[in-house]
Protein backbone atom coordinates (compact mmCIF):
# COMPACT_ATOMS: atom_id res chain seq x y z
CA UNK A 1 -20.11 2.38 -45.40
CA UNK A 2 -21.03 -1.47 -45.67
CA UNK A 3 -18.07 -3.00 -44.58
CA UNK A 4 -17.21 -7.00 -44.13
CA UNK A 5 -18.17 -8.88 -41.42
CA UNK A 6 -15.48 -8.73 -38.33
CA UNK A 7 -15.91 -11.07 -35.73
CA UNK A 8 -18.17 -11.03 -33.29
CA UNK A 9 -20.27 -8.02 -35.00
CA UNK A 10 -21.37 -7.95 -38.70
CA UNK A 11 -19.93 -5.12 -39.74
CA UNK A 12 -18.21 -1.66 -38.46
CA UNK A 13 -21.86 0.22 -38.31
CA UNK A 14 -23.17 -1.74 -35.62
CA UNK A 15 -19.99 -0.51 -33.17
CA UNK A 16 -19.51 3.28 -34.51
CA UNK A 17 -19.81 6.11 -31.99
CA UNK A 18 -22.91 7.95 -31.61
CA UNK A 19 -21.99 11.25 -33.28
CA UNK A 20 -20.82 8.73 -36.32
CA UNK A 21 -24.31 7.47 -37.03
CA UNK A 22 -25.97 10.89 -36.46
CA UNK A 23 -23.69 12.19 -39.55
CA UNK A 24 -24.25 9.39 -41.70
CA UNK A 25 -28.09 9.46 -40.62
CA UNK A 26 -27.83 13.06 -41.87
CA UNK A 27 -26.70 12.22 -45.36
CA UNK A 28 -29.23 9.38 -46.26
CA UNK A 29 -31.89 10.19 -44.71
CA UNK A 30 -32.28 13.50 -47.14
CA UNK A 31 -31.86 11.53 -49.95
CA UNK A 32 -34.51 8.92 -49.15
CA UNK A 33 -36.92 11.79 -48.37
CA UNK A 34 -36.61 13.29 -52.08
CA UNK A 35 -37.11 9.37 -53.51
CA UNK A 36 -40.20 9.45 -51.28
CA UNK A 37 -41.10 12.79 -51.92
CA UNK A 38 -41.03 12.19 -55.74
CA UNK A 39 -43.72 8.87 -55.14
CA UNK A 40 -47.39 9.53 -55.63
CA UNK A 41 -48.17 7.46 -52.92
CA UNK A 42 -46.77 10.91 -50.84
CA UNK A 43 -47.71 13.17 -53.21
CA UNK A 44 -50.43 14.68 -50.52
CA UNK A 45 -48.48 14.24 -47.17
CA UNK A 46 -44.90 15.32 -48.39
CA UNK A 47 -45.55 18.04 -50.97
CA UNK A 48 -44.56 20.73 -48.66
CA UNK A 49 -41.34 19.12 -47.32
CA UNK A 50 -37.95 19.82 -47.84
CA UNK A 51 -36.35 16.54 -47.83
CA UNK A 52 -32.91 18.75 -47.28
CA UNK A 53 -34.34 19.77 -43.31
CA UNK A 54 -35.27 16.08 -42.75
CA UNK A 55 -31.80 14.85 -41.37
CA UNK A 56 -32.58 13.12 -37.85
CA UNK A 57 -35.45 11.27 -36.47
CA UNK A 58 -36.43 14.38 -34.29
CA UNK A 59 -36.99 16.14 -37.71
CA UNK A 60 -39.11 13.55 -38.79
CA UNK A 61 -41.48 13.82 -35.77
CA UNK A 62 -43.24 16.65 -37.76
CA UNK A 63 -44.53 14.33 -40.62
CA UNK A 64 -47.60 12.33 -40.89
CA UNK A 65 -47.65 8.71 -40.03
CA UNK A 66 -48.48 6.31 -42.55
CA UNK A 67 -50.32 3.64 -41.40
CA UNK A 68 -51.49 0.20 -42.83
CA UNK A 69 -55.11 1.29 -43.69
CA UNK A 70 -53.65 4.36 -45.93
CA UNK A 71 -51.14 1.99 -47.55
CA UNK A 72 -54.21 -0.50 -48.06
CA UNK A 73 -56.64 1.98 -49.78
CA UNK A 74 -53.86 2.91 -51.91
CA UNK A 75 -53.22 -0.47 -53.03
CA UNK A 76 -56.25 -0.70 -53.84
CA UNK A 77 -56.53 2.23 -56.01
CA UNK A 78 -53.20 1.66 -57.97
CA UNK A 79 -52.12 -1.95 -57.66
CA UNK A 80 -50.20 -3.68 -56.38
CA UNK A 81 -47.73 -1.29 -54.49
CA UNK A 82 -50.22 1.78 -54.16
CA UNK A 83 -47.73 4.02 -55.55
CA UNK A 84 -45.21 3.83 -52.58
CA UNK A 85 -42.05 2.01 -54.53
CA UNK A 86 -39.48 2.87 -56.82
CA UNK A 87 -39.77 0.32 -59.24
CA UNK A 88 -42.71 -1.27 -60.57
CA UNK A 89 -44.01 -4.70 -60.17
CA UNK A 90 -42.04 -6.37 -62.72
CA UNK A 91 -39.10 -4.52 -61.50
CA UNK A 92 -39.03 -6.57 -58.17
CA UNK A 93 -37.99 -10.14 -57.66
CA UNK A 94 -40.64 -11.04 -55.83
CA UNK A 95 -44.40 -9.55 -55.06
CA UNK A 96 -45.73 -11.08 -52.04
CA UNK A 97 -49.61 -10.96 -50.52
CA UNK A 98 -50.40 -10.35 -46.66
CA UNK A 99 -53.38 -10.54 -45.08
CA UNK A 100 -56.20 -7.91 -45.88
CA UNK A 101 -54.53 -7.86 -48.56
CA UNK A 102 -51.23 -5.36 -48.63
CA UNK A 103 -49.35 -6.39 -51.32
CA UNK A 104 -44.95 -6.40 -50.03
CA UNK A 105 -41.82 -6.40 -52.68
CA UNK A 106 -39.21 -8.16 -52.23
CA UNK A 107 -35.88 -7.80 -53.61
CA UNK A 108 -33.03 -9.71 -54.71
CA UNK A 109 -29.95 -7.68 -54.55
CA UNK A 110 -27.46 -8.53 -51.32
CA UNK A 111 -29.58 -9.39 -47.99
CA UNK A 112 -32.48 -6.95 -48.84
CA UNK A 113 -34.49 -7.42 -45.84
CA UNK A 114 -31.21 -6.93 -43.76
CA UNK A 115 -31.71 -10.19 -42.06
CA UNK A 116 -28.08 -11.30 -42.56
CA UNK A 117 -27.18 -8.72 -39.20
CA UNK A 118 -29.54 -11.53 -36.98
CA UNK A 119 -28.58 -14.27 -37.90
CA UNK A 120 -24.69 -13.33 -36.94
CA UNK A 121 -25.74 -12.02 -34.00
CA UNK A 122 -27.57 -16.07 -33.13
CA UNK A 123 -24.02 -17.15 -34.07
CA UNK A 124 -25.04 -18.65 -37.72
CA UNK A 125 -22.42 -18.76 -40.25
CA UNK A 126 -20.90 -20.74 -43.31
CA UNK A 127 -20.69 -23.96 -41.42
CA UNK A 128 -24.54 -23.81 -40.75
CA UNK A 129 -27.66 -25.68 -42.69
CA UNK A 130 -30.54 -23.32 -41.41
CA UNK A 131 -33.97 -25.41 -41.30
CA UNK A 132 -36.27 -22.35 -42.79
CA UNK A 133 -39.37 -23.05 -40.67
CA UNK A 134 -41.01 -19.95 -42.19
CA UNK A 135 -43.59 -19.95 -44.98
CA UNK A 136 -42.70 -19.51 -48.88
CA UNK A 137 -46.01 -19.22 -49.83
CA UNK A 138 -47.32 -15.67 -50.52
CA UNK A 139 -46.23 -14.15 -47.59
CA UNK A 140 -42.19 -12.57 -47.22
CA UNK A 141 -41.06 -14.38 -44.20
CA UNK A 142 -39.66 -17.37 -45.79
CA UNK A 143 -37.38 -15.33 -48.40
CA UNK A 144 -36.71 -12.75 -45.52
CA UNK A 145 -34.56 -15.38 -43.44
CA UNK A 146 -33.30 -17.13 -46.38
CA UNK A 147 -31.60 -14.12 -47.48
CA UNK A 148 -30.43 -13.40 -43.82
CA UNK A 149 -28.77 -16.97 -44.33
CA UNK A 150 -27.34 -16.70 -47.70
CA UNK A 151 -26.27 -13.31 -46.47
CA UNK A 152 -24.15 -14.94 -43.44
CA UNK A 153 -22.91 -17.68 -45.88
CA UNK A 154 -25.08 -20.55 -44.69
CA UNK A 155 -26.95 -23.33 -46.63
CA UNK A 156 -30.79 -23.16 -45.88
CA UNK A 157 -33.07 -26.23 -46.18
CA UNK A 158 -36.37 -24.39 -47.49
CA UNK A 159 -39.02 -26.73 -44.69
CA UNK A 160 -41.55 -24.00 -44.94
CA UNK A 161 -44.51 -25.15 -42.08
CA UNK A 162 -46.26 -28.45 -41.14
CA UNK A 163 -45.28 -31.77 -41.99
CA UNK A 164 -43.71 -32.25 -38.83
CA UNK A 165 -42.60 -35.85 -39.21
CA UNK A 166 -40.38 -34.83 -42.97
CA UNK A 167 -38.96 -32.08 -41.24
CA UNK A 168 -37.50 -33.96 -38.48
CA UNK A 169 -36.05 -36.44 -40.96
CA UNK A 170 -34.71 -33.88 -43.26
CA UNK A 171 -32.78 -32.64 -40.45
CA UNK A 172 -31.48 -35.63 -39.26
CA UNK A 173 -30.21 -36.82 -42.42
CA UNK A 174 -29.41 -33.60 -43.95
CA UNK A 175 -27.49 -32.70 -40.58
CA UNK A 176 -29.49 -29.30 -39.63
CA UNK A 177 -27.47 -26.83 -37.73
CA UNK A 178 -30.08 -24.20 -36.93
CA UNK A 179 -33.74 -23.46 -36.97
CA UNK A 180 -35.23 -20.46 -38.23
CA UNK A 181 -38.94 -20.17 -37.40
CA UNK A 182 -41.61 -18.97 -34.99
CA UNK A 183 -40.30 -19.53 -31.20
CA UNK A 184 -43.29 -22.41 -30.27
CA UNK A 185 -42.86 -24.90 -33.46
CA UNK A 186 -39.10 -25.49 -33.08
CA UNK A 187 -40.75 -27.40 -29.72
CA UNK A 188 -42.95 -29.41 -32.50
CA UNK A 189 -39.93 -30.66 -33.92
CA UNK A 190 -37.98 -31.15 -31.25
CA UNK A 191 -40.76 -33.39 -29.11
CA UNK A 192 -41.37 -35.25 -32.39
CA UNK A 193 -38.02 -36.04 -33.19
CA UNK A 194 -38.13 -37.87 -29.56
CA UNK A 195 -40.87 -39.64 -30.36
CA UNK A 196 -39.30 -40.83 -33.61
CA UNK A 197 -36.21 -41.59 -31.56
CA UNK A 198 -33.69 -39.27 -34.04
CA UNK A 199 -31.14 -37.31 -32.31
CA UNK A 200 -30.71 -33.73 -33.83
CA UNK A 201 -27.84 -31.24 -34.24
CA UNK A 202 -29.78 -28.20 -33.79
CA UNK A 203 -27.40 -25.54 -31.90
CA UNK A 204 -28.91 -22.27 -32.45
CA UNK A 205 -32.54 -21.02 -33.20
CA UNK A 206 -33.14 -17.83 -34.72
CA UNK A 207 -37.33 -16.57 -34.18
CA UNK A 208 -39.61 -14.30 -34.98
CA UNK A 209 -43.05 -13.91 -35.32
CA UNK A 210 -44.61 -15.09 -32.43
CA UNK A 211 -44.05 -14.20 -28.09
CA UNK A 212 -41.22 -16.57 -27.30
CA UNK A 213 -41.69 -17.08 -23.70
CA UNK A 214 -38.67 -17.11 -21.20
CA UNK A 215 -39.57 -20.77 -19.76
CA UNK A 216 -39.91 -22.10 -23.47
CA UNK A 217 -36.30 -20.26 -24.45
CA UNK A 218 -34.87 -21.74 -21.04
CA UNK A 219 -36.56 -25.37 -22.01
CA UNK A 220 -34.49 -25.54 -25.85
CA UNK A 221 -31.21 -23.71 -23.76
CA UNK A 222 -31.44 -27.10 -21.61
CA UNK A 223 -31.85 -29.12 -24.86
CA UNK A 224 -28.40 -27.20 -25.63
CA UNK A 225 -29.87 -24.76 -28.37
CA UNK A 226 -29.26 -20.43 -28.15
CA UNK A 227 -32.34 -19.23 -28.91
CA UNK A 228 -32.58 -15.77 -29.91
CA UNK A 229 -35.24 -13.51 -31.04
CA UNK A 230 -35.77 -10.68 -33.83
CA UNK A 231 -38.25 -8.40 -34.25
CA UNK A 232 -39.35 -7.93 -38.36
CA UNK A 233 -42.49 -7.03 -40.58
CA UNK A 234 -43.19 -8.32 -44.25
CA UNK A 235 -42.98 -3.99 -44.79
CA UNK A 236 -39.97 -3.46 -43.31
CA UNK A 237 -37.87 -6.51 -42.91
CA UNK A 238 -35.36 -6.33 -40.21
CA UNK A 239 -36.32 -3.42 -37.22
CA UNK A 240 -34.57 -4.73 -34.38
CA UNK A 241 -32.93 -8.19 -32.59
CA UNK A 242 -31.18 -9.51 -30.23
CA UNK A 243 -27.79 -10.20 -29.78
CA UNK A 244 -26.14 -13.25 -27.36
CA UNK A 245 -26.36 -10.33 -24.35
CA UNK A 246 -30.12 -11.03 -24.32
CA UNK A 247 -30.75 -7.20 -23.07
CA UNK A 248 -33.19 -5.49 -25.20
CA UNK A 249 -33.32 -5.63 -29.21
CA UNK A 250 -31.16 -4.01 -31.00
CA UNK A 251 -32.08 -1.59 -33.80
CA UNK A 252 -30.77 -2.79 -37.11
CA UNK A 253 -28.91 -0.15 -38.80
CA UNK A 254 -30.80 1.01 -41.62
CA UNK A 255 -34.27 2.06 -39.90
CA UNK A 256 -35.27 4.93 -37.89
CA UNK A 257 -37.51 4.10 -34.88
CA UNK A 258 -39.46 6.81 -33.14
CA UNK A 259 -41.89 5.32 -30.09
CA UNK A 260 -44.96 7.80 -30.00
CA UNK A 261 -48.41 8.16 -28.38
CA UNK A 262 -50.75 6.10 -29.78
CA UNK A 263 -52.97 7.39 -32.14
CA UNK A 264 -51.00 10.76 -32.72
CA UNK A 265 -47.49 10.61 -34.06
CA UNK A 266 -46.44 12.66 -30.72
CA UNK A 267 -42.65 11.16 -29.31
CA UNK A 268 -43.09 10.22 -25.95
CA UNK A 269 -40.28 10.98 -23.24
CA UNK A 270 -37.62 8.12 -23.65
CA UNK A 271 -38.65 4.88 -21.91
CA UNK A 272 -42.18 5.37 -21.62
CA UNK A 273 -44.21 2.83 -23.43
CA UNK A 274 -45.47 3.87 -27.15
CA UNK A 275 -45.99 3.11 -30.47
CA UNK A 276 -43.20 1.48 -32.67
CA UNK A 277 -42.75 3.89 -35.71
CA UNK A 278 -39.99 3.36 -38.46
CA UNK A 279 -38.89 5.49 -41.16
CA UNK A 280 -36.54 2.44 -43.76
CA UNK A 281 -33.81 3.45 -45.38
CA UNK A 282 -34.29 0.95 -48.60
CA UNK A 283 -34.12 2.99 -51.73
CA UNK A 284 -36.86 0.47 -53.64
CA UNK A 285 -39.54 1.13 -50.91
CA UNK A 286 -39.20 4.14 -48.72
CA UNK A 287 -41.52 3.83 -45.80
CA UNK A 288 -41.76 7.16 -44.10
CA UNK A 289 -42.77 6.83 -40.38
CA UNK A 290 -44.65 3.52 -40.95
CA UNK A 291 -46.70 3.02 -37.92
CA UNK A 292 -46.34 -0.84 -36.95
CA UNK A 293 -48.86 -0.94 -34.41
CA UNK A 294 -46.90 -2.38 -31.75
CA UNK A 295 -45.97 -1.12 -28.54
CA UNK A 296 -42.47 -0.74 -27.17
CA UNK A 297 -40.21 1.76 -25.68
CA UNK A 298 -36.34 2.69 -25.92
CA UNK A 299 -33.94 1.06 -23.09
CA UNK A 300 -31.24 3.23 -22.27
CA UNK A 301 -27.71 2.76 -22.64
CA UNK A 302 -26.01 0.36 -24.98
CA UNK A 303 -26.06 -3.30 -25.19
CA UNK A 304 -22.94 -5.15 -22.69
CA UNK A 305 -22.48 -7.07 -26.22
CA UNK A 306 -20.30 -3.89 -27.94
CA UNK A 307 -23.26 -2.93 -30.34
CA UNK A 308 -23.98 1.15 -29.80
CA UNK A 309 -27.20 1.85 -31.76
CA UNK A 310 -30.68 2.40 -29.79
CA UNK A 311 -32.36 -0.39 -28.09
CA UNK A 312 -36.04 -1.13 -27.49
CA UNK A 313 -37.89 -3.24 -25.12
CA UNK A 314 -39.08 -5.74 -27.79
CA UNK A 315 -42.73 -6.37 -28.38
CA UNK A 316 -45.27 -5.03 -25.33
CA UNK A 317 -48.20 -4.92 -26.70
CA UNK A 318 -50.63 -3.64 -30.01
CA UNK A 319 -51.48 0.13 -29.99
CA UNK A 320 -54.72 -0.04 -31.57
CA UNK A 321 -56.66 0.40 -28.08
CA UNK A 322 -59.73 0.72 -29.87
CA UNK A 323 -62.94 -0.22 -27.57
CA UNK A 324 -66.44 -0.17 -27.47
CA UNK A 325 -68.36 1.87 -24.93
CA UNK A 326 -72.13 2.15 -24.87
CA UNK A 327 -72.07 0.66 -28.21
CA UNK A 328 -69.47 3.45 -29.59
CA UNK A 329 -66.17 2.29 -30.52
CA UNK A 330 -63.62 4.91 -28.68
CA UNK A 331 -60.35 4.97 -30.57
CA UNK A 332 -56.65 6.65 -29.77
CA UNK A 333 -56.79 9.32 -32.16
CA UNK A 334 -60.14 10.53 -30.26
CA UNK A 335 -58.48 10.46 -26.86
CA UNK A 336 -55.58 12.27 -28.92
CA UNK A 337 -58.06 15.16 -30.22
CA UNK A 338 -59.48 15.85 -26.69
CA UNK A 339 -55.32 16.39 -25.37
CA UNK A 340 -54.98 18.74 -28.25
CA UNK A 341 -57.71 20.77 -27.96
CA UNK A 342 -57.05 22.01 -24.57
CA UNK A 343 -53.70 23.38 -23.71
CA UNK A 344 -54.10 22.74 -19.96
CA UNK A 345 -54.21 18.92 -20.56
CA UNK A 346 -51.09 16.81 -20.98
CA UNK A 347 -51.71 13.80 -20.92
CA UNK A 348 -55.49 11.68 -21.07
CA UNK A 349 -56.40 8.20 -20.25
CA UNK A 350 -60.27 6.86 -21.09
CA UNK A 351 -61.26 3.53 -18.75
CA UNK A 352 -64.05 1.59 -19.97
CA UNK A 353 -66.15 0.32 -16.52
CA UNK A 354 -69.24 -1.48 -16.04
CA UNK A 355 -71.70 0.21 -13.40
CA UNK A 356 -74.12 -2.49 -12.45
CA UNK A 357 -74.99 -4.37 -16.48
CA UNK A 358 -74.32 -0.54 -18.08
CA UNK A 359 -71.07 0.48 -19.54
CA UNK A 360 -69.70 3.13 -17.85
CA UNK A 361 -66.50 5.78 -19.33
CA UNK A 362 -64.60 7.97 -16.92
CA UNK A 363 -61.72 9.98 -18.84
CA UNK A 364 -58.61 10.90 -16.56
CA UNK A 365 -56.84 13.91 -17.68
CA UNK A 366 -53.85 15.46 -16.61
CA UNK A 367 -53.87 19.13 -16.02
CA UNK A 368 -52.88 22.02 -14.13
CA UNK A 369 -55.76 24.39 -14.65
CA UNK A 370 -58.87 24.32 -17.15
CA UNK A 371 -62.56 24.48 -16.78
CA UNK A 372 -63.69 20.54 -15.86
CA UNK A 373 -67.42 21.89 -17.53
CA UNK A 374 -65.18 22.43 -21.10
CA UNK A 375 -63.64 19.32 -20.57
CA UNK A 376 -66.60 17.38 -20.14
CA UNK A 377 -67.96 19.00 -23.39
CA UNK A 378 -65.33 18.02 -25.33
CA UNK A 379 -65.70 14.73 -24.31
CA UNK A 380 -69.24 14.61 -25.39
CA UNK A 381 -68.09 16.05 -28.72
CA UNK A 382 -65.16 14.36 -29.53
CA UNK A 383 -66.05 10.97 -28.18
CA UNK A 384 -69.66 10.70 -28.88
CA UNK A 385 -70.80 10.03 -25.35
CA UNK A 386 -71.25 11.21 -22.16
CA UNK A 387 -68.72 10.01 -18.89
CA UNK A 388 -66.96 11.82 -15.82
CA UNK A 389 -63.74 13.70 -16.22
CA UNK A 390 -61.32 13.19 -12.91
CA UNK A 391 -58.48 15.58 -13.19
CA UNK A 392 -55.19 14.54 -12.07
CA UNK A 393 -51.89 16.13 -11.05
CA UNK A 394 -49.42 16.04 -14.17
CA UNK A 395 -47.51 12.66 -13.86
CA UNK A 396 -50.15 10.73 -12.21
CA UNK A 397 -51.39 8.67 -14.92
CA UNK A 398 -49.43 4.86 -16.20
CA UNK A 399 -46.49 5.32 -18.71
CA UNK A 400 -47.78 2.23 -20.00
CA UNK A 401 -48.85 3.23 -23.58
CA UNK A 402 -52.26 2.73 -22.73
CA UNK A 403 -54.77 5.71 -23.53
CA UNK A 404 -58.10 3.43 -23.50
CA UNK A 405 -57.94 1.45 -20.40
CA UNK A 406 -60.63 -1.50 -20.26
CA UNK A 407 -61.56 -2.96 -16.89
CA UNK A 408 -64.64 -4.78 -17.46
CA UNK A 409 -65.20 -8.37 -16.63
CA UNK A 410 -66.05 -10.46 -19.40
CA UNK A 411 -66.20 -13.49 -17.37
């Protein structure tokens, strides 16, 4: 259903009706299931699914979540790709490295990191030169905006990172349109081109990778550049951006996001703050319910800018909570194993305290009912420690995505 670009939105998907994406969800979301299905990379954690009943993100909600650390030990066992592509090495364009390492494809058919939608949304087009500000070496994010660019018809100077005073001549001779890098070193080159007394054409500035602060996007809108911001992983490319409305990011069309409890791979209730989970829809490396590690939550409505799909919140936060307590490192999927072992509890919420110079753990549960006594023994159990249980009316604790809450003072 890939259609050309029309005006102010990339293509007809980003404006269809909701019912319209549901059906065409339905159709290729089976069909990536069986290509996942059929990888031994899954051959444990899908060999009971029917990839026909998997047709809609709530159906998905049932299946594990893959995380980084089970992608890593995989890699390591059956380099590079740990059994979770389609193709083999040699079958990719490119094979990039990440830190730890996780080894990332990269293809080079048409936009393959679905960058392309971005960059049309920042206004970037075939009358741009795009300064690539990203690195090209080993890591995806360099190729992952070029091909946005090429996608959207621009030329893309390939700057890469540092050499601060090249770049700023570069794009004063070569006549640079737009920047494409993280949100803080566009102010680099901007502050040294003053200094080197160049005057710039930089209009538009599409980011990622880094918190772009309102007062530093307000500071480059007064130098007379639209900065916009994305929201991508080496894994997954494109999840979700922004558009010129500037209300929440945007879901890119060809992921699934679910935004669940973290540690557990449990929706929460829409709008409450979770962790970012998305299912891709790319045929050479079908991630099923990748857990990012981020924190978000879905905004309702639509975006004022015309595009319909789901919209998130943006970046809030990492969802690995995990703490030390009395020497013990308390993680979510412990604090998720003490909710589902009592059926009186809804909801749980560890805080870290210090009493005195001794750590301290209360656990806050939400229940209506239960024995406090078997609560406090699970606790012990499934936490390794002793602390107090307070039991709370149902609704009482933060929908802040926090289930380890750490108050001590560290200063």
């Amino acid at each position: 259903m890939d259609t050309a670009r029309t005006g102010t939105h990339y293509d007809e998907l980003e404006t269809r009706s909701a019912d319209a994406r549901a059906a065409w969800i339905a159709g290729a979301l089976p069909a990536q299931m069986a290509r996942a299905k059929a990888l031994p990379g899954y051959a444990e954690t899908l060999a009971e699914v029917d990839p026909e009943a998997i047709t809609s993100a709530e159906a998905l909600s049932a299946l594990p979540v893959l995380r980084k650390a089970r992608l890593g030990r995989a890699q390591a066992g059956d380099p590079p790709f740990g059994g979770y592509t389609t193709r083999s090495a040699s079958g990719f364009a490119h094979v990039f490295q990440s830190p730890g390492p996780i080894y990332e494809p990269g293809g080079d058919a048409h936009d393959w990191w679905r960058m392309g939608r971005f960059l049309h949304a920042c206004g970037v087009g075939a009358d741009d030169i795009v300064q690539n500000c990203f690195g090209y070496h080993l890591t995806p994010a360099g190729m992952i905006f070029e091909s946005g660019a090429r996608a959207v018809g621009a030329a893309v100077l390939p700057a890469g990172t540092g050499q601060t005073e090249l770049q700023v001549r570069a794009a004063a001779d070569i006549g640079s349109t737009a920047y494409a890098g993280t949100p803080d070193y566009l102010k680099v080159i901007l502050d040294k081109a003053d200094e080197m007394g160049e005057r710039l054409r930089l209009t538009r500035a599409a980011v990622g990778g880094g918190a772009l602060f309102p007062s530093l996007r307000q500071e480059y809108a007064d130098r007379g550049i639209a900065c916009l911001q994305c929201y991508a992983t080496a894994d997954l490319g494109n999840i979700a951006y922004e558009s010129a409305a500037m209300e929440g990011m945007i879901l890119d069309e060809h992921v699934l996001v679910e935004i669940v409890t973290p540690g557990t791979g449990d929706p929460v209730p829409a709008g409450e703050v979770g962790e970012v989970v998305v299912t891709t829809l790319n045929p050479d490396y079908p991630l099923i319910r990748f857990a990012t590690g981020d924190l978000s939550a879905v905004m309702p409505g639509e975006s004022p800018c015309g595009r319909t799909n789901m919209r998130i919140r943006g970046w809030m936060g990492r969802a690995d909570q995990t703490t030390k307590i009395k020497g013990m490192f308390v993680r979510p999927e412990q604090v998720a194993a003490l909710v589902a072992r009592h059926d009186e509890i809804a909801k749980a919420r560890v805080i870290a305290l210090r009493e005195g110079e001794m750590d301290a753990m209360t656990v806050q549960v939400e229940a209506e009912g239960g024995d406090p006594a078997a609560f406090e023994a699970s606790v012990a159990e499934l936490l390794k420690m002793r602390g107090r249980v307070e039991v709370v009316q149902p609704g009482s604790l933060p929908r802040d995505g926090l289930v380890i809450e750490d108050r001590r003072k560290y200063d």
